[in-house]
Protein backbone atom coordinates (compact mmCIF):
# COMPACT_ATOMS: atom_id res chain seq x y z
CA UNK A 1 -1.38 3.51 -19.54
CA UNK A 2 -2.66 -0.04 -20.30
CA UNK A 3 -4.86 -1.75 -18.53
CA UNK A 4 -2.25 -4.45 -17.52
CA UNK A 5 0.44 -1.68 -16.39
CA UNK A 6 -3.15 -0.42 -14.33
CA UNK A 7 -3.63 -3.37 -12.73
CA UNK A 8 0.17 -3.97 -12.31
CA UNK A 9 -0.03 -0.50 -9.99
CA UNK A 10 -2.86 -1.37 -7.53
CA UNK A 11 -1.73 -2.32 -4.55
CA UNK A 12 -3.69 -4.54 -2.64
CA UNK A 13 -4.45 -2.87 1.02
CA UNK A 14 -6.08 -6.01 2.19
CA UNK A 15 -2.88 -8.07 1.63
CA UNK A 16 -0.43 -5.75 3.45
CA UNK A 17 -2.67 -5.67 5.94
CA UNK A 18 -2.55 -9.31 6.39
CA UNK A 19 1.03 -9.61 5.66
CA UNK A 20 1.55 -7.24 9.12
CA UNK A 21 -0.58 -9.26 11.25
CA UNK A 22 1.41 -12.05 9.84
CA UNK A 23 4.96 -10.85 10.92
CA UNK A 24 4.18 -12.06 15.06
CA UNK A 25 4.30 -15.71 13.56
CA UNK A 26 8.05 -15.12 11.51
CA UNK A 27 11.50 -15.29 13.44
CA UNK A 28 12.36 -12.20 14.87
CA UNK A 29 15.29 -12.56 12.52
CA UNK A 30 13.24 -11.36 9.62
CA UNK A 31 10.84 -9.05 10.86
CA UNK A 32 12.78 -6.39 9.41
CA UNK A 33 12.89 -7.60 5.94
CA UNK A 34 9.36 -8.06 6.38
CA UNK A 35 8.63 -4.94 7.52
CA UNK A 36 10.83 -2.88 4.70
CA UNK A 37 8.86 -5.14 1.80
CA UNK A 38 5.54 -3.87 3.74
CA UNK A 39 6.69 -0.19 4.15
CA UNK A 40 7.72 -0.25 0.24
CA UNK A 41 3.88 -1.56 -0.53
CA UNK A 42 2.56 1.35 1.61
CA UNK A 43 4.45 3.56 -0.27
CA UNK A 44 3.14 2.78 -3.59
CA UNK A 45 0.11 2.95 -2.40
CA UNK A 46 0.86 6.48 -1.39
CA UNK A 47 2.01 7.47 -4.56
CA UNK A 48 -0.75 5.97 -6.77
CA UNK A 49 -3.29 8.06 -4.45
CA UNK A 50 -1.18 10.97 -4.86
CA UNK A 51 -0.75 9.91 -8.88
CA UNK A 52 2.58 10.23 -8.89
C-alpha cells in the first residue's frame, strides 16, 4: 500500500467526534444523514483496527 492510499485510510477520531457534538446545532431534518455519514466513519475505523 502507498503511503497516500495509507493516509487516504486513517480516519480521523477527533473529527467524528466533533462532527457528533455538532449534529444538536443542524435541523432535525438532517440528523439522520448526519448520523449515517458518522456511523460509516466509525466503521472504517473499525475495519482499519481490525485490518480488514
Amino acid at each position: 500500500m502507498s503511503e497516500e492510499q495509507s493516509e487516504q485510510s486513517q480516519i480521523d477520531l477527533a473529527k467524528i467526534e466533533s462532527d457528533i457534538t455538532s449534529v444538536n446545532e443542524l435541523p432535525i431534518a438532517s440528523h439522520s444523514a448526519e448520523f449515517e455519514k458518522i456511523h460509516k466513519q466509525l466503521q472504517q475505523a473499525l475495519t482499519n483496527l481490525d485490518g480488514v
